[in-house]
Protein backbone atom coordinates (compact mmCIF):
# COMPACT_ATOMS: atom_id res chain seq x y z
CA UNK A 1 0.00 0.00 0.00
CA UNK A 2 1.15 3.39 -0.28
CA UNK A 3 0.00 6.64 1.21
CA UNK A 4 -2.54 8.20 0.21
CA UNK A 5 -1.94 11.74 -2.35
CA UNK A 6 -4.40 13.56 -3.10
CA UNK A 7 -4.71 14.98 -6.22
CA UNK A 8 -8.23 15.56 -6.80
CA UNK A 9 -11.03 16.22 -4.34
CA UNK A 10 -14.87 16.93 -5.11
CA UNK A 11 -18.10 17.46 -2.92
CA UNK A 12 -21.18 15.89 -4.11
CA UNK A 13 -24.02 17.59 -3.28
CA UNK A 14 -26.84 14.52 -4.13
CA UNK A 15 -26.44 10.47 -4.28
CA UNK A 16 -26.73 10.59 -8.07
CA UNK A 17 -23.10 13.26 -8.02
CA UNK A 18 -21.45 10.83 -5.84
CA UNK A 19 -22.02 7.89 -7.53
CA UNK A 20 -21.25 9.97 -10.60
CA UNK A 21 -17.96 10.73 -9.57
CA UNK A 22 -16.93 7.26 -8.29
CA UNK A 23 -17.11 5.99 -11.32
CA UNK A 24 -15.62 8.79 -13.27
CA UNK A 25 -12.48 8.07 -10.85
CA UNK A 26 -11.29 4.39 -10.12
CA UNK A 27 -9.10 5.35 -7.36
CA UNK A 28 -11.14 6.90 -4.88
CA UNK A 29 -12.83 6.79 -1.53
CA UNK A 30 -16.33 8.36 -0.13
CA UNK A 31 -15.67 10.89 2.67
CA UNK A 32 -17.61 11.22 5.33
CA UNK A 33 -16.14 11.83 9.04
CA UNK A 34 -12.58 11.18 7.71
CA UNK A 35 -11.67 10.23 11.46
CA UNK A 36 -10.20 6.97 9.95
CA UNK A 37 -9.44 7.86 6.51
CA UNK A 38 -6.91 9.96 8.10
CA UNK A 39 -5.24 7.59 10.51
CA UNK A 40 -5.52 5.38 7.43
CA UNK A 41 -3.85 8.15 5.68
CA UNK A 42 -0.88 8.62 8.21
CA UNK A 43 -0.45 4.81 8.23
CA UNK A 44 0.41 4.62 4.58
CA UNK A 45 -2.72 1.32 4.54
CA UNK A 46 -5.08 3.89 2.20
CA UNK A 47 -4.62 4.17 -1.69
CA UNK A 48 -6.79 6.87 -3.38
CA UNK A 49 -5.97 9.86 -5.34
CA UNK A 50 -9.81 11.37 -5.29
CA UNK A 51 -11.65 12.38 -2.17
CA UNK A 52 -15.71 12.52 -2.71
CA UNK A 53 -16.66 14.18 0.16
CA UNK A 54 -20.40 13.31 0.78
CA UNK A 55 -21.31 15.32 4.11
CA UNK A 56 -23.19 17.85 2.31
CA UNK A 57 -25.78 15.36 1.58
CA UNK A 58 -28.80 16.09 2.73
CA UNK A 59 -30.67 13.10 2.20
CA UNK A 60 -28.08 11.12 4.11
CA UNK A 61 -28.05 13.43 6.95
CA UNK A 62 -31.54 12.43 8.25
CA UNK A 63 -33.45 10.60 10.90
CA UNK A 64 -36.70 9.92 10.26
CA UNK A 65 -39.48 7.21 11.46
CA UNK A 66 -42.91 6.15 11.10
CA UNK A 67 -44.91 3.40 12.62
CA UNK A 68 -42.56 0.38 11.91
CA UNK A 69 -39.03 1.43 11.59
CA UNK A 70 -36.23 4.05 12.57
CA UNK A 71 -34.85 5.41 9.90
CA UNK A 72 -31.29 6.87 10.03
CA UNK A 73 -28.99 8.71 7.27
CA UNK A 74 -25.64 6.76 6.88
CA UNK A 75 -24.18 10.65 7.37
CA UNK A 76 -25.22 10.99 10.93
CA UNK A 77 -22.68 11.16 13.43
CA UNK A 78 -22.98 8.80 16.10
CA UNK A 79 -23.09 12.15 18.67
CA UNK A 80 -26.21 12.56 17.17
CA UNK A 81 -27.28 9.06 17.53
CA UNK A 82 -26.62 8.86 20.71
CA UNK A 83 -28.44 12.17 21.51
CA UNK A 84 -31.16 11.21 19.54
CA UNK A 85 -34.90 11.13 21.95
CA UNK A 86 -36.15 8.17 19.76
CA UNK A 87 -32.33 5.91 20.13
CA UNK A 88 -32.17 6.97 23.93
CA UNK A 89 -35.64 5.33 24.69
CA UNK A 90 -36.45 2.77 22.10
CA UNK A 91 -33.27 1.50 21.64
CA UNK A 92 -30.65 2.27 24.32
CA UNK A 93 -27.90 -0.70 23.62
CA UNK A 94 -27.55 1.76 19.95
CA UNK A 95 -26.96 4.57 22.60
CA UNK A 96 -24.32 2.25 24.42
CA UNK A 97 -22.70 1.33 21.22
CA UNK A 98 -22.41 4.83 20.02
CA UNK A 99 -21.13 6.33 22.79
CA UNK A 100 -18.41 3.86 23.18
CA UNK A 101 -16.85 4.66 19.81
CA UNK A 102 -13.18 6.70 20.44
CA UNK A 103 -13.47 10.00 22.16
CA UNK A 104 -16.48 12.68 22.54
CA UNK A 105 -14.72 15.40 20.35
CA UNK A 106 -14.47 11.57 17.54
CA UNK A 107 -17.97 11.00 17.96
CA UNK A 108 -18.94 14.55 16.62
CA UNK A 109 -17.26 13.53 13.47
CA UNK A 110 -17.15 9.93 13.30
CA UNK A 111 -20.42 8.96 11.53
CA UNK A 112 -23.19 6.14 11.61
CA UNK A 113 -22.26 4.85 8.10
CA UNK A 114 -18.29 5.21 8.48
CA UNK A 115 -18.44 3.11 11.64
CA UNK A 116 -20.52 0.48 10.04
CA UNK A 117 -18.32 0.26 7.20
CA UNK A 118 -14.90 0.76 8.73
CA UNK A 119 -11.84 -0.88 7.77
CA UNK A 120 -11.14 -4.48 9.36
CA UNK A 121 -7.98 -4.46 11.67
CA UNK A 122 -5.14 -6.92 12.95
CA UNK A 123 -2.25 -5.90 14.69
CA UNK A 124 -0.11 -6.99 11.82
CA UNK A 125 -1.37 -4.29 9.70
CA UNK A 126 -2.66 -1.26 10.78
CA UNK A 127 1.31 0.22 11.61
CA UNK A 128 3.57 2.42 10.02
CA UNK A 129 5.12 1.38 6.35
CA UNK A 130 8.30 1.09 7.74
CA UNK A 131 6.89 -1.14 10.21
CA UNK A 132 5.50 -3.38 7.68
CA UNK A 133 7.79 -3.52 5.40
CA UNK A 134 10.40 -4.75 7.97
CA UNK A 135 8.32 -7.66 9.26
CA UNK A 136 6.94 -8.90 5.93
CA UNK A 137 3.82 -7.57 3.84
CA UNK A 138 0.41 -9.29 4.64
CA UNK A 139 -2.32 -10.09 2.38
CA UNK A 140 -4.11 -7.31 3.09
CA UNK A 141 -1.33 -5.27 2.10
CA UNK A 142 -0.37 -7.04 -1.17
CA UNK A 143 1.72 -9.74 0.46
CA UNK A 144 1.47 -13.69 -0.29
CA UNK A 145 0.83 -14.95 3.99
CA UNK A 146 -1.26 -13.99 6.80
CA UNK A 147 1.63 -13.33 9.52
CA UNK A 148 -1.01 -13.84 12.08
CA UNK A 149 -1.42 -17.54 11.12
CA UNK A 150 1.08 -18.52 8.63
CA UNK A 151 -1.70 -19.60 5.89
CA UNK A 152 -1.56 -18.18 2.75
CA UNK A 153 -5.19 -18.08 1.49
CA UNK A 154 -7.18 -15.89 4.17
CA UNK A 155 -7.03 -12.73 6.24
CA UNK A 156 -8.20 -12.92 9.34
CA UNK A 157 -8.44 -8.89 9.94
CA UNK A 158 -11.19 -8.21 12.67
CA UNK A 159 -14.47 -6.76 11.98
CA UNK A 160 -14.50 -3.94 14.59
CA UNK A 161 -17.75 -1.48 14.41
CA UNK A 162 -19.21 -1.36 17.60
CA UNK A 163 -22.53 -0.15 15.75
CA UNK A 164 -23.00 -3.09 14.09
CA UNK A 165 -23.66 -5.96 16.40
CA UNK A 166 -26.05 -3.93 18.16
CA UNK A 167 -27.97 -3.15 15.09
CA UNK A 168 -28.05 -6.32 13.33
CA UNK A 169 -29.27 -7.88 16.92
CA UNK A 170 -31.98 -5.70 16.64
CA UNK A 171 -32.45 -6.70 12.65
CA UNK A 172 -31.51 -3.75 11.15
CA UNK A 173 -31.52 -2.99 7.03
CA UNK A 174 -29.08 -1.04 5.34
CA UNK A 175 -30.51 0.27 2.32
CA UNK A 176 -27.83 0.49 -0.98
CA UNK A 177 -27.57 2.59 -4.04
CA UNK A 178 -25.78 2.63 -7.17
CA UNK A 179 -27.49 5.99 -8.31
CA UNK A 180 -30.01 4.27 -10.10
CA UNK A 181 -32.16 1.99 -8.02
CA UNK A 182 -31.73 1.35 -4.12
CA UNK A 183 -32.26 -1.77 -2.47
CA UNK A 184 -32.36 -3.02 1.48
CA UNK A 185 -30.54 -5.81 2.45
CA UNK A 186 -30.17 -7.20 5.77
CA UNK A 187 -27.47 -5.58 7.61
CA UNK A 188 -25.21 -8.72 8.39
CA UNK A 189 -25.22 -8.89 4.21
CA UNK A 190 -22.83 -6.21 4.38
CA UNK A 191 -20.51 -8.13 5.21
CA UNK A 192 -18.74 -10.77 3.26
CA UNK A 193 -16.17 -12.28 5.72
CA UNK A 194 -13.29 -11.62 3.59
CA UNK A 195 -10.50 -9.67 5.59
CA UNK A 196 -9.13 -8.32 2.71
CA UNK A 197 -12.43 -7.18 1.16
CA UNK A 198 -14.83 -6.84 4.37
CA UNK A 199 -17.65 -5.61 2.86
CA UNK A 200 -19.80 -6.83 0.07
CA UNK A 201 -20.78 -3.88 -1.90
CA UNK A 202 -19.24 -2.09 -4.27
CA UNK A 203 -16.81 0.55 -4.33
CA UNK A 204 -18.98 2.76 -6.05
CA UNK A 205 -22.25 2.10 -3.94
CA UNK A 206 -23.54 4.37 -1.46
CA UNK A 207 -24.73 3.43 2.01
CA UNK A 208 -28.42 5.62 2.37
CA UNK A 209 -29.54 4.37 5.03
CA UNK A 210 -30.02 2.05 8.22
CA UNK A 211 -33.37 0.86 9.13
CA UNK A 212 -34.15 0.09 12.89
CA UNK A 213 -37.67 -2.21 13.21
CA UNK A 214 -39.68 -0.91 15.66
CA UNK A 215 -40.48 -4.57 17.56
CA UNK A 216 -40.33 -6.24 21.31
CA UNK A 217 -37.04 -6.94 22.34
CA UNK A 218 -34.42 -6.03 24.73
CA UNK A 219 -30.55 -6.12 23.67
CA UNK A 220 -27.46 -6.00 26.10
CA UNK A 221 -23.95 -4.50 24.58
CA UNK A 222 -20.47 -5.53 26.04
CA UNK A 223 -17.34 -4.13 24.59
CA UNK A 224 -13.59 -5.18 26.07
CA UNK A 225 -10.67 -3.20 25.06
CA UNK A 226 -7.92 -1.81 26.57
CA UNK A 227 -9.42 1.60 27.39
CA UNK A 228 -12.52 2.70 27.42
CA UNK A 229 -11.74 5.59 25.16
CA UNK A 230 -10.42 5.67 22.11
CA UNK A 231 -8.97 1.78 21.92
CA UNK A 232 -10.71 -0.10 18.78
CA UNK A 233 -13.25 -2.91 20.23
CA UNK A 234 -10.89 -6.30 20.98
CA UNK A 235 -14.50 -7.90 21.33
CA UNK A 236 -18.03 -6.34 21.06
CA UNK A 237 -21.04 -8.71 21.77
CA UNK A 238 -24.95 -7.65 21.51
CA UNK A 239 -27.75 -10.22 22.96
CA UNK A 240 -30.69 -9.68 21.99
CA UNK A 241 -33.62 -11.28 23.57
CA UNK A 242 -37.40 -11.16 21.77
CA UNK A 243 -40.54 -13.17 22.86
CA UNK A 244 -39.59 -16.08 20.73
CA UNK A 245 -35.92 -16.12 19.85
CA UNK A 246 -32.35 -14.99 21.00
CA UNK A 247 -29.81 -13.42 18.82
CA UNK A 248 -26.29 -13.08 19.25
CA UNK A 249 -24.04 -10.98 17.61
CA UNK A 250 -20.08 -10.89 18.16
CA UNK A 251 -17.81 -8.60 16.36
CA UNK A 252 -14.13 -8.17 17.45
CA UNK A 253 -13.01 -11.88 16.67
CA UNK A 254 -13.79 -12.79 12.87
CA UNK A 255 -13.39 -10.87 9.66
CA UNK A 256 -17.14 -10.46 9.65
CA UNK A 257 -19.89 -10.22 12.59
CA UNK A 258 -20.16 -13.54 13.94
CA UNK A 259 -24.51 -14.11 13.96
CA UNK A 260 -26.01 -16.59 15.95
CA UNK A 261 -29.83 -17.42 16.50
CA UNK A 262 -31.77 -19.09 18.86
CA UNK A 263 -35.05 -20.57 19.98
CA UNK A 264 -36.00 -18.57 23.13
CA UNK A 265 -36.06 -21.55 25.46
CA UNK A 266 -32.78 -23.06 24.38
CA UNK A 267 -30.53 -23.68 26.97
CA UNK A 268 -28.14 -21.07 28.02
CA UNK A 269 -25.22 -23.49 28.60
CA UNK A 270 -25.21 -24.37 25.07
CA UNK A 271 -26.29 -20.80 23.33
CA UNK A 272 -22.74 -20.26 25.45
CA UNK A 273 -20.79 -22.98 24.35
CA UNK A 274 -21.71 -22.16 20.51
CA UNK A 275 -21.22 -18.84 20.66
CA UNK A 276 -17.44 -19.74 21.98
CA UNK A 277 -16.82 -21.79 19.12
CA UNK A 278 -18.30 -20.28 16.14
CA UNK A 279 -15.75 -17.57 15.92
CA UNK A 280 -12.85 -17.91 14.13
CA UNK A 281 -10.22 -15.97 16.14
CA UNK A 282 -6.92 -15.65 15.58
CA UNK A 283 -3.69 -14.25 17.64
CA UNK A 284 -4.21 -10.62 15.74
CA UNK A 285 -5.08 -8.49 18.40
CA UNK A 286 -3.39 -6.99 21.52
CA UNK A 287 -5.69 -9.25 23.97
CA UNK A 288 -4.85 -13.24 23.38
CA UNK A 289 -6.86 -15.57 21.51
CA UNK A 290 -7.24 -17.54 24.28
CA UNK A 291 -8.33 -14.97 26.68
CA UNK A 292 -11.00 -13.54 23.92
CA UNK A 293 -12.53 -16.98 23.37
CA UNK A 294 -12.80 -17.01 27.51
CA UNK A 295 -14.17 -13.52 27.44
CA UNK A 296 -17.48 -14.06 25.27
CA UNK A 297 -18.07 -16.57 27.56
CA UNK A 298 -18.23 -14.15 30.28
CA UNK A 299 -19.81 -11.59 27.96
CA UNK A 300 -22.92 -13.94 26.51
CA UNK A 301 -23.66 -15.30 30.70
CA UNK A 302 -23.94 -12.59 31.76
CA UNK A 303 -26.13 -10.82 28.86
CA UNK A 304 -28.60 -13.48 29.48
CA UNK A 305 -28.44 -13.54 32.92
CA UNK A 306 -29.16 -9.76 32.65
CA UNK A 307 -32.29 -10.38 30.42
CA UNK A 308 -33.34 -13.07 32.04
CA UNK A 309 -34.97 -10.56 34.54
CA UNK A 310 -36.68 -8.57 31.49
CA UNK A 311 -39.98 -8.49 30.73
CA UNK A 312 -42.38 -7.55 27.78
């Protein structure tokens, strides 16, 4: 990878420019926050000559609802989010989520659809170039190995929005244009477990939206991470309980979120046990494998042994 210079740099001013002007320009990136675009930047792991900068949006910088659903513009910061009257009451684990994202002065930047989409991270790759270079490039940065494991067909980078787990436990829709016609897709199809290509859209798609149901259920959010400010999520977990079912969501620990269902009177020893193995972690991350398989353990007992005293 190389850093990124910027030659060219446009604001849209409607979905139909943006898309427009991705694919006038192959080598380019959508900017919304930038609070990771310019880390990204800085860390020489970002290669694009064009900046579309899409905050000027208007249609993306809306939250609406009506009698079934949340809606909420991909260009809404997650300050706003969290501040939001409708998030605070109806859905307070998206409140959680938000607020645990970096710093408060981050938050005011950092938006709803940047988080969501975020680049995956392992400690092997998001350094400096020199740093890199001197240990060996990865697949993710052109290289022929993952350094994490040794194997030479996939990345193992972590998925690490906070946002998301929370939002596909509560069975969110992210609705996707290519300027043309839009289309909602279930959130956790996003996502295409590939650490070198997380997400499973196209460059030159735009995120609109996220769409929150408005239905019965209570979630619990647990994030571990070395601080609990500004450190990227080492594992996030959402449990969401509804009068007939139990989802799980873990991000932190696979290249994608890690989505588990269950019946609503299956035993919590095994909804446990499952949701230990499912993952497919790897020693990329500055907590142990070992210790992060232990840790949703904790995190999924005692999310159900939270809701376990809810009621509807």
């Amino acid at each position: 990878m190389t850093t990124l210079s910027t030659s060219k740099y446009f604001k849209a001013h409607s979905v139909q420019d943006a898309i427009a002007l991705a694919k006038a320009h192959t080598n380019f990136i959508f900017l919304a926050g930038g609070t990771d675009a310019m880390v990204n930047k800085q860390q020489g792991t970002l290669e694009a000559n064009t900046l579309i900068d899409i905050s000027d949006i208007n249609e993306l910088n809306q939250i609406t609802s009506n009698d079934e659903q949340l809606i909420v513009g991909s260009m809404n910061t997650l300050h706003q989010i969290a501040s939001h009257h409708i998030v605070a009451t109806r859905f307070p684990a998206l409140r959680e989520a938000a607020l645990s994202v970096a710093t408060p002065v981050i938050r005011r930047s950092a938006t709803i659809g940047g988080n969501l989409l975020c680049e995956n991270r392992c400690s092997f790759y998001n350094q400096s170039e020199w740093w890199r270079e001197a240990v060996g490039y990865c697949l993710k940065c052109n290289g022929d190995i993952c350094i994490a494991t040794g194997g030479k067909k996939n990345c193992f980078s972590r998925f690490v929005s906070d946002t998301a787990p929370v939002l596909i436990a509560l069975q969110a829709s992210a609705t996707i244009s290519d300027g043309n016609t839009s289309k909602q897709i279930l959130l956790e199809n996003l996502y295409s477990g590939d650490g070198v290509n997380p997400h499973s859209k196209s460059n030159e798609q735009l995120l609109i939206d996220i769409r929150i149901p408005f239905q019965p259920s209570h979630v619990v959010f647990r994030k571990l991470r070395p601080r609990k400010s500004l450190d990227f999520t080492s594992l996030s977990t959402a449990v969401a309980l509804y009068p007939n079912q139990i989802r799980v969501v873990i991000g932190g620990v696979d290249p994608q979120p890690v989505l588990l269902t269950f019946d609503g009177t299956h035993p919590h020893d095994d909804v446990i046990a499952q949701c230990v193995k499912k993952p497919r972690i790897v020693d990329n991350d500055f907590y142990s494998r070992k210790y992060r398989k232990e840790m949703i353990g904790h995190f999924i007992r005692e999310s159900l042994s939270q809701l376990s005293n809810m009621k509807f």
